[in-house]
Protein backbone atom coordinates (compact mmCIF):
# COMPACT_ATOMS: atom_id res chain seq x y z
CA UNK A 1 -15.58 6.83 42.42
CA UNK A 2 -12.93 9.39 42.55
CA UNK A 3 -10.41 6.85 40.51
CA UNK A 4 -13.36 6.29 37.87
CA UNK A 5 -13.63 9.96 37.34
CA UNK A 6 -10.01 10.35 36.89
CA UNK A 7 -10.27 7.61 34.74
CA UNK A 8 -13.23 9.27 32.36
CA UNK A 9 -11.70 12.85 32.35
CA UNK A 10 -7.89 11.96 31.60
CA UNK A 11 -9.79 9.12 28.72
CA UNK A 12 -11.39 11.78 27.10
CA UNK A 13 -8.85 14.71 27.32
CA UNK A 14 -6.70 12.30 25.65
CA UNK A 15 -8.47 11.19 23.12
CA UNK A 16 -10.21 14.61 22.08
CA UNK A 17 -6.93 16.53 21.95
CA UNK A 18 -5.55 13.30 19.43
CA UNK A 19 -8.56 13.42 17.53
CA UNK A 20 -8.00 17.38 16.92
CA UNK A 21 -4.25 17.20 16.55
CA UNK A 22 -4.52 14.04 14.16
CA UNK A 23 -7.03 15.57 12.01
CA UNK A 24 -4.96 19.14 11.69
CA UNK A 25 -1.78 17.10 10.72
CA UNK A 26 -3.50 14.94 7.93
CA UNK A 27 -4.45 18.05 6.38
CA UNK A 28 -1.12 19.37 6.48
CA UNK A 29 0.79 15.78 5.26
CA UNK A 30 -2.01 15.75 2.82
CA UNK A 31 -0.88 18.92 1.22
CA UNK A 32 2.83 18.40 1.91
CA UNK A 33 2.49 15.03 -0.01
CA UNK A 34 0.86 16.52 -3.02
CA UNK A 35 3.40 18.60 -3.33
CA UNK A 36 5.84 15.38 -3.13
CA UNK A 37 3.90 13.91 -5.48
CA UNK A 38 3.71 16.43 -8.58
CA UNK A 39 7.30 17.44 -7.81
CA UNK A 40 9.71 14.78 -6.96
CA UNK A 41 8.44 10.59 -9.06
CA UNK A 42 6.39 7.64 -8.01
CA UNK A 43 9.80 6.03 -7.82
CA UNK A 44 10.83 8.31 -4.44
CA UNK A 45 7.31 7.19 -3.35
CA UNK A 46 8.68 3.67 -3.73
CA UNK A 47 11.97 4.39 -1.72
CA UNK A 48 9.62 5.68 1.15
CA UNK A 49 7.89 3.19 1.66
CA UNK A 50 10.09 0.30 1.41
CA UNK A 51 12.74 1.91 3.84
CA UNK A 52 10.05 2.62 6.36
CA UNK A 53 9.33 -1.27 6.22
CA UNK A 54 12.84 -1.82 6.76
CA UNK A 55 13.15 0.11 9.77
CA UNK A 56 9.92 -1.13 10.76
CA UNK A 57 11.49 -4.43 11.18
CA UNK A 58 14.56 -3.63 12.74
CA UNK A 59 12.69 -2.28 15.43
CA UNK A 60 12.73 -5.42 16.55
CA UNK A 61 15.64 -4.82 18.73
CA UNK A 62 12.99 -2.85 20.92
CA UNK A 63 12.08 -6.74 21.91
CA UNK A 64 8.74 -5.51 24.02
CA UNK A 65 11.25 -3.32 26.46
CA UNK A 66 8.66 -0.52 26.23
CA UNK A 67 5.17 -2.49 26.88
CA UNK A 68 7.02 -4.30 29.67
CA UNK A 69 8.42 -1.15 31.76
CA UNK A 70 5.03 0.43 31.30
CA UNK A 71 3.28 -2.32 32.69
CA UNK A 72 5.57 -2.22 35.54
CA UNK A 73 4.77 1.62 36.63
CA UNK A 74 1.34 1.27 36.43
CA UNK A 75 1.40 0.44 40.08
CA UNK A 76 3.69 2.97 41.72
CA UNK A 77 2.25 5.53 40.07
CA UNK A 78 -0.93 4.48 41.70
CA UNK A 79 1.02 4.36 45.25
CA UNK A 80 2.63 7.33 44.03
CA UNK A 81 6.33 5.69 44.83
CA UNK A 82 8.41 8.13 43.26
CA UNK A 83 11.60 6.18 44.28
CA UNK A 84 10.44 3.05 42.40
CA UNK A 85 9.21 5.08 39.41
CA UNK A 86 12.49 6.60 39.42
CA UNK A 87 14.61 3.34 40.02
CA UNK A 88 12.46 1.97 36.68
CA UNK A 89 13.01 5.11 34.29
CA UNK A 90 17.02 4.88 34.85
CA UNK A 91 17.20 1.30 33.78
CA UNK A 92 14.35 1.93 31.06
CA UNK A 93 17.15 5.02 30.25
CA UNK A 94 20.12 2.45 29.73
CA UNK A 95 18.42 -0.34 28.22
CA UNK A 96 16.85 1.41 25.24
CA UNK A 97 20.54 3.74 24.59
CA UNK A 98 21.29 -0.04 23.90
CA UNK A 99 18.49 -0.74 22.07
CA UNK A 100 19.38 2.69 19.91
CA UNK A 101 23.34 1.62 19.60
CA UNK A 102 22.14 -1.49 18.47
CA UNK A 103 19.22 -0.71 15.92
CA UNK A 104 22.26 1.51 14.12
CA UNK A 105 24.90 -1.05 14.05
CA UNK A 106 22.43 -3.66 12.82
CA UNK A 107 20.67 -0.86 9.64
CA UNK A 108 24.57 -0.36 9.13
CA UNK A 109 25.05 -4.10 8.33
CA UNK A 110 22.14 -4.36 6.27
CA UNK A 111 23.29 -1.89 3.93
CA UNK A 112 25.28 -4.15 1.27
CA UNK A 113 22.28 -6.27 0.77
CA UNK A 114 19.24 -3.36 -0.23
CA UNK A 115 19.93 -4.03 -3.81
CA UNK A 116 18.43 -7.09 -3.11
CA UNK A 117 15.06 -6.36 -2.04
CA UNK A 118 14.81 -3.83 -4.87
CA UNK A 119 12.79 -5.33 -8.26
CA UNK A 120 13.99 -2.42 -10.50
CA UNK A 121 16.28 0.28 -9.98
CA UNK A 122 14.45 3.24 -9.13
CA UNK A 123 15.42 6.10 -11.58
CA UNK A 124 16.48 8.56 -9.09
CA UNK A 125 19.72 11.13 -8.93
CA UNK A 126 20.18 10.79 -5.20
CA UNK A 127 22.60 8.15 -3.86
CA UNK A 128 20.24 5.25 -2.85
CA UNK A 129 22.35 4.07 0.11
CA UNK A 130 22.52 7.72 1.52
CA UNK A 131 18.72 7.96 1.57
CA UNK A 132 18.53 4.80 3.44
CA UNK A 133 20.59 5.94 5.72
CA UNK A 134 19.30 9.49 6.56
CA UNK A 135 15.73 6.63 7.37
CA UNK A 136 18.18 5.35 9.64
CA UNK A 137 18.55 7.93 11.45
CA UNK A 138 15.96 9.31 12.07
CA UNK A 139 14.44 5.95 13.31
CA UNK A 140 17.46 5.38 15.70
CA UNK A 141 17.03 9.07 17.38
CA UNK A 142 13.87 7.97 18.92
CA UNK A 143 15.01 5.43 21.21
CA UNK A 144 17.26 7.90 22.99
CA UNK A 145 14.80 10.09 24.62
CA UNK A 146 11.07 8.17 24.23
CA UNK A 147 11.47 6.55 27.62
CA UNK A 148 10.47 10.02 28.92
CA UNK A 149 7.40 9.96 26.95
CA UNK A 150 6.82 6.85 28.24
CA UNK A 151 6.24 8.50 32.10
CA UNK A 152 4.22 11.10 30.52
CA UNK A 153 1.86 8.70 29.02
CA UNK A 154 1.79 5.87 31.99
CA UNK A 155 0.57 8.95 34.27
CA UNK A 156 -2.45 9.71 31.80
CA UNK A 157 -1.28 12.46 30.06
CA UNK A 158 -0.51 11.35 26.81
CA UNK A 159 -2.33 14.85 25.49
CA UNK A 160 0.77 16.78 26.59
CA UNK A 161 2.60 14.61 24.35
CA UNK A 162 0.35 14.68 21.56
CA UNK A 163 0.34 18.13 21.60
CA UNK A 164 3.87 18.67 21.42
CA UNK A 165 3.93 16.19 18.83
CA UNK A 166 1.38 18.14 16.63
CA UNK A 167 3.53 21.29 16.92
CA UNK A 168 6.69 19.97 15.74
CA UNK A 169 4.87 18.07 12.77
CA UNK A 170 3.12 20.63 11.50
CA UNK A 171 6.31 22.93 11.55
CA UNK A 172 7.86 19.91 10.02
CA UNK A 173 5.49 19.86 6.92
CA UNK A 174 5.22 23.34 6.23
CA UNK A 175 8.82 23.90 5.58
CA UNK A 176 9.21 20.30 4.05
CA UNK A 177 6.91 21.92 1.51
CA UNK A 178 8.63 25.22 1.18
CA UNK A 179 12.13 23.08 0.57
CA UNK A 180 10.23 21.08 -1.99
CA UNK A 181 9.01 24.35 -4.21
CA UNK A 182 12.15 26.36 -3.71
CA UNK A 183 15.00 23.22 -4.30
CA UNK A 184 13.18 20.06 -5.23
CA UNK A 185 15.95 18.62 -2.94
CA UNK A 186 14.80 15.21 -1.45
CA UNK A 187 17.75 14.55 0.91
CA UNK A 188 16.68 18.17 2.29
CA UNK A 189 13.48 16.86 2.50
CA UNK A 190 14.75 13.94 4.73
CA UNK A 191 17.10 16.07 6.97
CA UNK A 192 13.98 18.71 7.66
CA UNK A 193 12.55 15.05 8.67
CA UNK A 194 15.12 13.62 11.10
CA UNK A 195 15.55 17.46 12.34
CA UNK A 196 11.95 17.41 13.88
CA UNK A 197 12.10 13.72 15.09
CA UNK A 198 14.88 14.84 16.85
CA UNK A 199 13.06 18.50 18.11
CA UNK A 200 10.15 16.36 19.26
CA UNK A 201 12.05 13.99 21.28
CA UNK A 202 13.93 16.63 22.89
CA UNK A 203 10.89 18.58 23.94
CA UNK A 204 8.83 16.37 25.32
CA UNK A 205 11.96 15.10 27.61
CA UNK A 206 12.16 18.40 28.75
CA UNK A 207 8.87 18.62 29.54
CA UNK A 208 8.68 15.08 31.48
CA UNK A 209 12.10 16.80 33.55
CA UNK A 210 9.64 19.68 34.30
CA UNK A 211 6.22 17.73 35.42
CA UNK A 212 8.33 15.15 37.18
CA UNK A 213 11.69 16.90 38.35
CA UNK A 214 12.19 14.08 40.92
CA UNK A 215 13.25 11.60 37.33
CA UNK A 216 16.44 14.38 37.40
CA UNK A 217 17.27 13.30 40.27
CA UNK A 218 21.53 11.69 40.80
CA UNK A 219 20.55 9.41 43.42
CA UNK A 220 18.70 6.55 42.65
CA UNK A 221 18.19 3.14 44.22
CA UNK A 222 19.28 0.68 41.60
CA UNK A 223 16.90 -2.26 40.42
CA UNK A 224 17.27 -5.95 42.31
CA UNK A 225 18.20 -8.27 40.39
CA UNK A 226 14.82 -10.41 41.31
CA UNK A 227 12.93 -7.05 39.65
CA UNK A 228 15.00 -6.96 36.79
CA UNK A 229 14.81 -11.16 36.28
CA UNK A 230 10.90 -10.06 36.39
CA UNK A 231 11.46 -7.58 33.77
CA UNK A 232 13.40 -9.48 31.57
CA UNK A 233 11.05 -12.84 32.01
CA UNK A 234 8.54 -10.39 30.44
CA UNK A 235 10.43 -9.46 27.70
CA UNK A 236 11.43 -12.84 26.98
CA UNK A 237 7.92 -13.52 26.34
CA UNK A 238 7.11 -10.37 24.09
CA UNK A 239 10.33 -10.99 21.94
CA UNK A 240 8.62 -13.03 20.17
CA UNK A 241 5.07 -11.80 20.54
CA UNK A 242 7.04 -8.67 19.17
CA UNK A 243 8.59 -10.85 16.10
CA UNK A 244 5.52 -11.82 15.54
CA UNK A 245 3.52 -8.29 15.02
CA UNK A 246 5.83 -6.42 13.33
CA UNK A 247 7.04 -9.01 10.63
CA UNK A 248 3.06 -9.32 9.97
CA UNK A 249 2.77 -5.72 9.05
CA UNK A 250 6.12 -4.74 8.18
CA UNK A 251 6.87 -6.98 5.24
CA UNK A 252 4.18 -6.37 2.44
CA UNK A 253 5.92 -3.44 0.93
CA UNK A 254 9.38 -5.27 0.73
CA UNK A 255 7.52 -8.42 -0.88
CA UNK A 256 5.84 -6.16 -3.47
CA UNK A 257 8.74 -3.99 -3.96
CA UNK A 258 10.88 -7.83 -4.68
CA UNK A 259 8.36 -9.51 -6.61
CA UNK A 260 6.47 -6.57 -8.57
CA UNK A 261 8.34 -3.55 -8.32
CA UNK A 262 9.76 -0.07 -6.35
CA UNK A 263 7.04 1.96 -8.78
CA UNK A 264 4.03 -0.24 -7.39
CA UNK A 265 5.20 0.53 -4.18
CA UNK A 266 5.09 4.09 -4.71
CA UNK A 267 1.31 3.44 -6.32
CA UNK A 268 0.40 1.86 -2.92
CA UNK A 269 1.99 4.16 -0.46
CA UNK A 270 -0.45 6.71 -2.12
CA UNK A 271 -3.53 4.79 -0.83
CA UNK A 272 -1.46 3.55 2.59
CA UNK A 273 -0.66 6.80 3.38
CA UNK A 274 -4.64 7.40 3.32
CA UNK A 275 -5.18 4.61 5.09
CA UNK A 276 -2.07 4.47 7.94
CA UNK A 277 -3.26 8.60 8.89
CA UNK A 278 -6.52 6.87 9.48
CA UNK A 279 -4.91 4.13 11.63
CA UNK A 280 -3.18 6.43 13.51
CA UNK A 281 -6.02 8.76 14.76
CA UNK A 282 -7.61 5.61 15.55
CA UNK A 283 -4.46 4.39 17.41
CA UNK A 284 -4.04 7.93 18.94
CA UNK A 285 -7.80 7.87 20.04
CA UNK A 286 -7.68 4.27 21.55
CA UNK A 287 -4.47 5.08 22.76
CA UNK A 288 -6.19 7.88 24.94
CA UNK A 289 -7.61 4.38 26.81
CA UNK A 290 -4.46 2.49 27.77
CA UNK A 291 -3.07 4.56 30.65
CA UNK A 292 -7.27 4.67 31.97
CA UNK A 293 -7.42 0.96 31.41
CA UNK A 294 -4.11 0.14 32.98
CA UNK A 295 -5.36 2.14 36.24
CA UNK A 296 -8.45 0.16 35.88
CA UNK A 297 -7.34 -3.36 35.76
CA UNK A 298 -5.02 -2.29 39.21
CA UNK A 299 -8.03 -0.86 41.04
CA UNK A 300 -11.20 -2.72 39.74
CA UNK A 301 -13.04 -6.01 40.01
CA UNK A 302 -13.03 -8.62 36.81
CA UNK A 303 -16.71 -7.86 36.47
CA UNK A 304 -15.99 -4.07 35.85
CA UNK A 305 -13.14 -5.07 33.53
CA UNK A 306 -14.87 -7.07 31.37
CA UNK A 307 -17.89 -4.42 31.32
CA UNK A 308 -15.47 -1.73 29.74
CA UNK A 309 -13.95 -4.38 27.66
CA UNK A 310 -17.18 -4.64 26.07
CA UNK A 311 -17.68 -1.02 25.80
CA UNK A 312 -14.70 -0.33 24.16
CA UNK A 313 -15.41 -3.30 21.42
CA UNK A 314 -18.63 -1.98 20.76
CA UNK A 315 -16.77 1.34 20.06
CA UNK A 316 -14.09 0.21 18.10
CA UNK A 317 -16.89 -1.69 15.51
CA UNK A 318 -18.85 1.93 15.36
CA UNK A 319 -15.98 3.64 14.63
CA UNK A 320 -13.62 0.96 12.09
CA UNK A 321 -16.85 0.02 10.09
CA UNK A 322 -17.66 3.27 9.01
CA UNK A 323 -14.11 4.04 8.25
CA UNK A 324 -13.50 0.43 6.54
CA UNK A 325 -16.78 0.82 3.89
CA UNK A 326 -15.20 4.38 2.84
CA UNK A 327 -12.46 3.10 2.58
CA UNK A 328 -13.19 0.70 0.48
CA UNK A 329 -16.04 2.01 -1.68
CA UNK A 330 -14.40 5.72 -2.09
CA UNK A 331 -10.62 5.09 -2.19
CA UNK A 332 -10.16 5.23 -5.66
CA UNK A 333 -12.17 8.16 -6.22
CA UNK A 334 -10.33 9.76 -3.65
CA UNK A 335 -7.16 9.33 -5.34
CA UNK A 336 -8.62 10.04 -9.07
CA UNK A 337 -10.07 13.11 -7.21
CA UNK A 338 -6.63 14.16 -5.81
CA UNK A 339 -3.79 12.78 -8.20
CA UNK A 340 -5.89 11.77 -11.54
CA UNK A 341 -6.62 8.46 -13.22
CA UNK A 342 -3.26 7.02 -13.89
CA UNK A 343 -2.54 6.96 -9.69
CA UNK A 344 -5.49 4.22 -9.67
CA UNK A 345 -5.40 1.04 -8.36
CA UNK A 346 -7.53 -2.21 -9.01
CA UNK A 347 -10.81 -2.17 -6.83
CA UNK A 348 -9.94 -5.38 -4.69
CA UNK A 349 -6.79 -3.80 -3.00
CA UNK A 350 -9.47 -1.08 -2.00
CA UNK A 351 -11.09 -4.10 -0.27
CA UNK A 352 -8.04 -5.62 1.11
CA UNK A 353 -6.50 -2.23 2.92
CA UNK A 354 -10.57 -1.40 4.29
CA UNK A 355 -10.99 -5.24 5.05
CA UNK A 356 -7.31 -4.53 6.91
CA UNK A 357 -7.86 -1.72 8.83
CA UNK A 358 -11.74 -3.39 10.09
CA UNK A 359 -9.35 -6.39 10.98
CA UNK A 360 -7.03 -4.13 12.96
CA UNK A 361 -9.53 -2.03 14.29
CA UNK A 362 -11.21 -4.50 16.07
CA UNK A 363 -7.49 -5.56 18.08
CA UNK A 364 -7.59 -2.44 19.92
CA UNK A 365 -8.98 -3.82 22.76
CA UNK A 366 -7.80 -6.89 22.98
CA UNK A 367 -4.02 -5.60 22.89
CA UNK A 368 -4.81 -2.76 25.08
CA UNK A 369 -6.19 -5.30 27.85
CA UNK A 370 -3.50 -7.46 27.37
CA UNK A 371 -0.66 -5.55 27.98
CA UNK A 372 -2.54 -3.27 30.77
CA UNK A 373 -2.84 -6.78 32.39
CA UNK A 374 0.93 -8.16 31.60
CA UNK A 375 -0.50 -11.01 29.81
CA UNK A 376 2.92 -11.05 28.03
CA UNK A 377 3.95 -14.67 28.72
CA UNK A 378 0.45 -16.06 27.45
CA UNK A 379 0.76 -16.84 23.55
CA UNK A 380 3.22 -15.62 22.99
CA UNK A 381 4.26 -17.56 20.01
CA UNK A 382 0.62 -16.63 18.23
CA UNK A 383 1.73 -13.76 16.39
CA UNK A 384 5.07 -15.71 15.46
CA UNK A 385 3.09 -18.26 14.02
CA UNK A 386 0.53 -15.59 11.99
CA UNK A 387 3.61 -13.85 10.64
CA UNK A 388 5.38 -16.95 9.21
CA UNK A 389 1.70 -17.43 7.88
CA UNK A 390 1.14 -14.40 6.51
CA UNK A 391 4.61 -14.49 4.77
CA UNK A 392 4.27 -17.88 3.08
CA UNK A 393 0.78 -16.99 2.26
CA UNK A 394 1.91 -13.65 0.52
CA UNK A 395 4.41 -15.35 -1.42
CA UNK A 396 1.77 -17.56 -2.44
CA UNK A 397 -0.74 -14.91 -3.51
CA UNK A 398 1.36 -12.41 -5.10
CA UNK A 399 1.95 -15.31 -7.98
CA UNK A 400 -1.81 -15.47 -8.83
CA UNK A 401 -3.35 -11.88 -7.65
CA UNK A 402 -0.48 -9.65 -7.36
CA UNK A 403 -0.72 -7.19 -4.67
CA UNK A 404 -4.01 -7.77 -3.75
CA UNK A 405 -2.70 -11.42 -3.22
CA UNK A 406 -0.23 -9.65 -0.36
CA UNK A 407 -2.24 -7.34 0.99
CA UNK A 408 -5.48 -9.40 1.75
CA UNK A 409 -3.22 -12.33 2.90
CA UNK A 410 -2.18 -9.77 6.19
CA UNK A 411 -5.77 -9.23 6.68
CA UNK A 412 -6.48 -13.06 6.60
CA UNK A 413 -3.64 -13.92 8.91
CA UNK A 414 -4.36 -11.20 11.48
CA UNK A 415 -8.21 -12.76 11.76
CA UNK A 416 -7.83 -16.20 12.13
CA UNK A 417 -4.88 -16.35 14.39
CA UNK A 418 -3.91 -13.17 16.34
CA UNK A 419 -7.81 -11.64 16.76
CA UNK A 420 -9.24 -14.92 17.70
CA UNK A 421 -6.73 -16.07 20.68
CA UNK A 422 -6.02 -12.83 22.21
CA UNK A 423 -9.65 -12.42 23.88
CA UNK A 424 -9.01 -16.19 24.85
CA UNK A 425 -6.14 -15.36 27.46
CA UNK A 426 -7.98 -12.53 28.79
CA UNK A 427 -11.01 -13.41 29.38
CA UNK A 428 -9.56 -16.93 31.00
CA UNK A 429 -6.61 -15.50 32.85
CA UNK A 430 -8.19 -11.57 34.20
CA UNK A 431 -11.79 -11.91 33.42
CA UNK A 432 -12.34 -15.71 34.76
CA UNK A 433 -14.63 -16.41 32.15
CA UNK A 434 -15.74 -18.12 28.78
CA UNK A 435 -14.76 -16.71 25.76
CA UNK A 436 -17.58 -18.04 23.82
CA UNK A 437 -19.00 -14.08 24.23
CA UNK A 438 -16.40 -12.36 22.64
CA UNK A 439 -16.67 -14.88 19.62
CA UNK A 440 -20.62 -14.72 19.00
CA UNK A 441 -20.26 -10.76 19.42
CA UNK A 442 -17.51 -10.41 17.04
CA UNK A 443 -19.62 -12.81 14.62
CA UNK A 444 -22.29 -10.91 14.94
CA UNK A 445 -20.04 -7.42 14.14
CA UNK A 446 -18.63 -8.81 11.05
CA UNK A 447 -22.10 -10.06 9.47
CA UNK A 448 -23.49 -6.17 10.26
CA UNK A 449 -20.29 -5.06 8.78
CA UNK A 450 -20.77 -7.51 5.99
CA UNK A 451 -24.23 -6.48 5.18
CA UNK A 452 -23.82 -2.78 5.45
CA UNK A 453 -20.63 -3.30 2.97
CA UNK A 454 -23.08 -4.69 0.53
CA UNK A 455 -26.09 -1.90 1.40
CA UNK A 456 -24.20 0.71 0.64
CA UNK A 457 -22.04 -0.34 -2.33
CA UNK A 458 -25.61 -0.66 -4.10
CA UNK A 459 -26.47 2.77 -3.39
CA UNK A 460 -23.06 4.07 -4.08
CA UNK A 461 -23.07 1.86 -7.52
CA UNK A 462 -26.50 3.21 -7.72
CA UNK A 463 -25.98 6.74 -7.41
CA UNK A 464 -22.83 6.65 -9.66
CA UNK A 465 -25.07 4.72 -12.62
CA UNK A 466 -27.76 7.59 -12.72
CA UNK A 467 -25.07 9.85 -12.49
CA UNK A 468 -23.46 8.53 -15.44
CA UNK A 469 -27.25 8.36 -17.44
CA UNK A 470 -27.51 11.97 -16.63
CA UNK A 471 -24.07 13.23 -17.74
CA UNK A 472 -24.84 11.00 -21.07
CA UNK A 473 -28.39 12.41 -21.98
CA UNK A 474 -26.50 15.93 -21.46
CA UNK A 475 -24.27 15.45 -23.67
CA UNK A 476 -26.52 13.84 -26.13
CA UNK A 477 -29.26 16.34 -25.76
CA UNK A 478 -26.21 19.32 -26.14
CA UNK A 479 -24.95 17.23 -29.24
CA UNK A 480 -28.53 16.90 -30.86
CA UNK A 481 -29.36 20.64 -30.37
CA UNK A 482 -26.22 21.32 -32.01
């Protein structure tokens, strides 16, 4: 009982304070992009977000490091076996100064070949090649302290984190705006960026060295080599489960950006960046689960598990339905609202980033469980497989419907591969029974979803016809009396 109750209060500590902290921060990028927006082009929009893609793929030299040292202190953290915890964070300290050493040398070697995945030259005054690679650095510093976060977060107290992490960003935004409106400088813009990456690294290493001075410590039992071959056979299997994930979400913007153009880009990035704050408060909220469910799956029976698994699906459809219908049926008059007419996209990649984000949504659980349970060797090459499928398939589509064609084939991908096998493996492997569950409930989700989708684009449509009959008979009425 006392577990559980850890369990609850740490959940919802963590989750409330990311909720708070996520909301306070989109306000503040909100305005700080606005500001982007009206001062610096849609081109530098472009640039954004096709060197974030970039980087989002070479983060593939992280190879599932992370998810499997995590796994691994799960249980002495329970024991409370500071020695082991200790022996893991120095190797998890080595291996990803490796990882960082090699992320830079690889970004380095891409450089001669960006000109490539650029349509049209963006008309910019900055040096293209420095701006990619102030992105490179400020991806690379992260690897060099987040294995400190790491501890924070396996001992459920990712709200210490989060909260440090709100700080430095909103610091980070004000004076990115100030350096906007007094120089209109975007490399300063970029260096304010890498500064705070940097700042919040920093501080929340210090603050793991305070809560846990014993990680400080010289003397250290190194890892067996039968612990790290168990380490390592882990990784082998996320490599590619890795691969697989990131090249499924990281390529869009560099196939739009080849086959369209760096201005569309820019177009896009104005709805993403609507759309990716929304996926990150509902990352940071589920996220408040994984160190709760991790405990969980060490200390409960498969009956329990599969109870909260339920829970938490049930949750996630609440929560990503609402948030999918708005974003699909109010998107554009968001972004009329905020940036005018000519920022406007066609309605149907509305529907693909909502349809997207319901898609994604609804994975929370499943890859929460799954790593908590070190499920990392079981399909492994699913997400492989939906990647190359998603990239052949956006090719495909971006001849015939342009970025919609891109964007909905992700969505497509990521629910008839990834979504449906994941829930297989868990519940044969941890929960010891059928599937068949999971698949009727998740049926069942999508034709609620479905139907409220269609209930409330007729009122919306509704509302906005009389709306338009009343503004007309105004105008005539005003016109006629005249």
């Amino acid at each position: 009982m006392e577990y559980n109750t850890s369990r609850i209060k740490n959940t919802t500590i963590n989750s409330t304070v990311a909720i708070i902290s996520k909301i306070l921060i989109f306000v503040l990028q909100f305005i700080c992009r606005t500001v982007f927006i009206k001062i610096l082009s849609t081109e530098y929009l472009g640039i954004n977000g096709l060197f974030s893609n970039i980087l989002t793929i070479l983060s593939l030299a992280e190879l599932g490091i992370g998810s499997a040292i995590i796994f691994k202190l799960y249980k002495p953290i329970a024991e409370n076996d500071t020695e082991k915890i200790k022996t893991y964070m120095k190797f998890y300290q080595k291996v990803y100064i490796l990882i960082g050493l090699i992320i830079s040398a690889i970004g380095i070697a891409i450089i001669p070949f960006i000109k490539y995945m650029i349509n049209d030259v963006p008309d910019i005054k900055e040096n293209i090649y420095v701006i990619y690679i102030l992105f490179l650095a400020n991806s690379t510093i992260f690897y060099f302290f987040t294995y400190k976060k790491s501890l924070v977060i396996s001992y459920q107290k990712e709200y210490i984190i989060t909260v440090i992490n709100f700080i430095v960003n909103a610091i980070q935004n004000i004076v990115q705006i100030i350096i906007l409106l007094v120089t209109k400088s975007y490399i300063l813009y970029l260096v304010i960026q890498i500064l705070a990456t940097f700042l919040d690294n920093y501080i929340s290493a210090k603050k793991a060295n305070k809560m846990y001075p014993f990680i400080k410590e010289t003397k250290y039992q190194k890892i067996s080599k039968s612990e790290e071959k168990s380490v390592f056979s882990d990784v082998k299997s996320l490599v590619l489960y890795k691969i697989g994930t990131i090249l499924s979400s990281g390529t869009d913007n560099i196939i739009i950006s080849t086959f369209i153009g760096v201005k569309e880009v820019g177009l896009l990035s104005n709805y993403t960046t609507i759309t990716n704050s929304i996926l990150g408060f509902l990352l940071s909220f589920f996220n408040g689960f994984t160190a709760s469910v991790g405990n969980l799956n060490t200390e409960e029976d498969d009956e329990k598990k599969e109870s909260v698994f339920y829970q938490i699906l049930l949750l996630s459809f609440l929560i990503c339905g609402v948030v999918s219908i708005a974003i699909i049926l109010l998107s554009n008059d968001f972004i009329s609202i905020w940036l005018g007419n000519e920022y406007i996209l066609n309605f149907s990649v509305c529907f693909a980033l909502g349809f997207n984000i319901y898609v994604e949504g609804m994975r929370f659980v499943n890859y929460t469980f799954r790593d908590t349970m070190g499920l990392f060797k079981k399909g492994r090459l699913i997400p492989l497989i939906s990647s190359i499928c998603n990239v052949i398939l956006s090719v495909i589509l971006v001849q015939f419907w342009g970025m919609f064609g891109v964007l909905i084939a992700t969505g497509i991908t990521n629910l008839f591969i990834t979504t449906m096998y994941d829930p297989y493996i868990i519940h044969k492997y941890k929960f010891n029974t059928s599937s068949r569950r999971y698949y009727l409930t998740y049926l069942y989700y999508l034709i609620i979803f479905i139907l409220d989708l269609v209930i409330c684009s007729f009122v919306i449509s509704n509302i906005r016809y009389r709306r338009h009959l009343r503004i007309n008979y105004k105008r005539y009425y005003y016109n006629y009396n005249i």
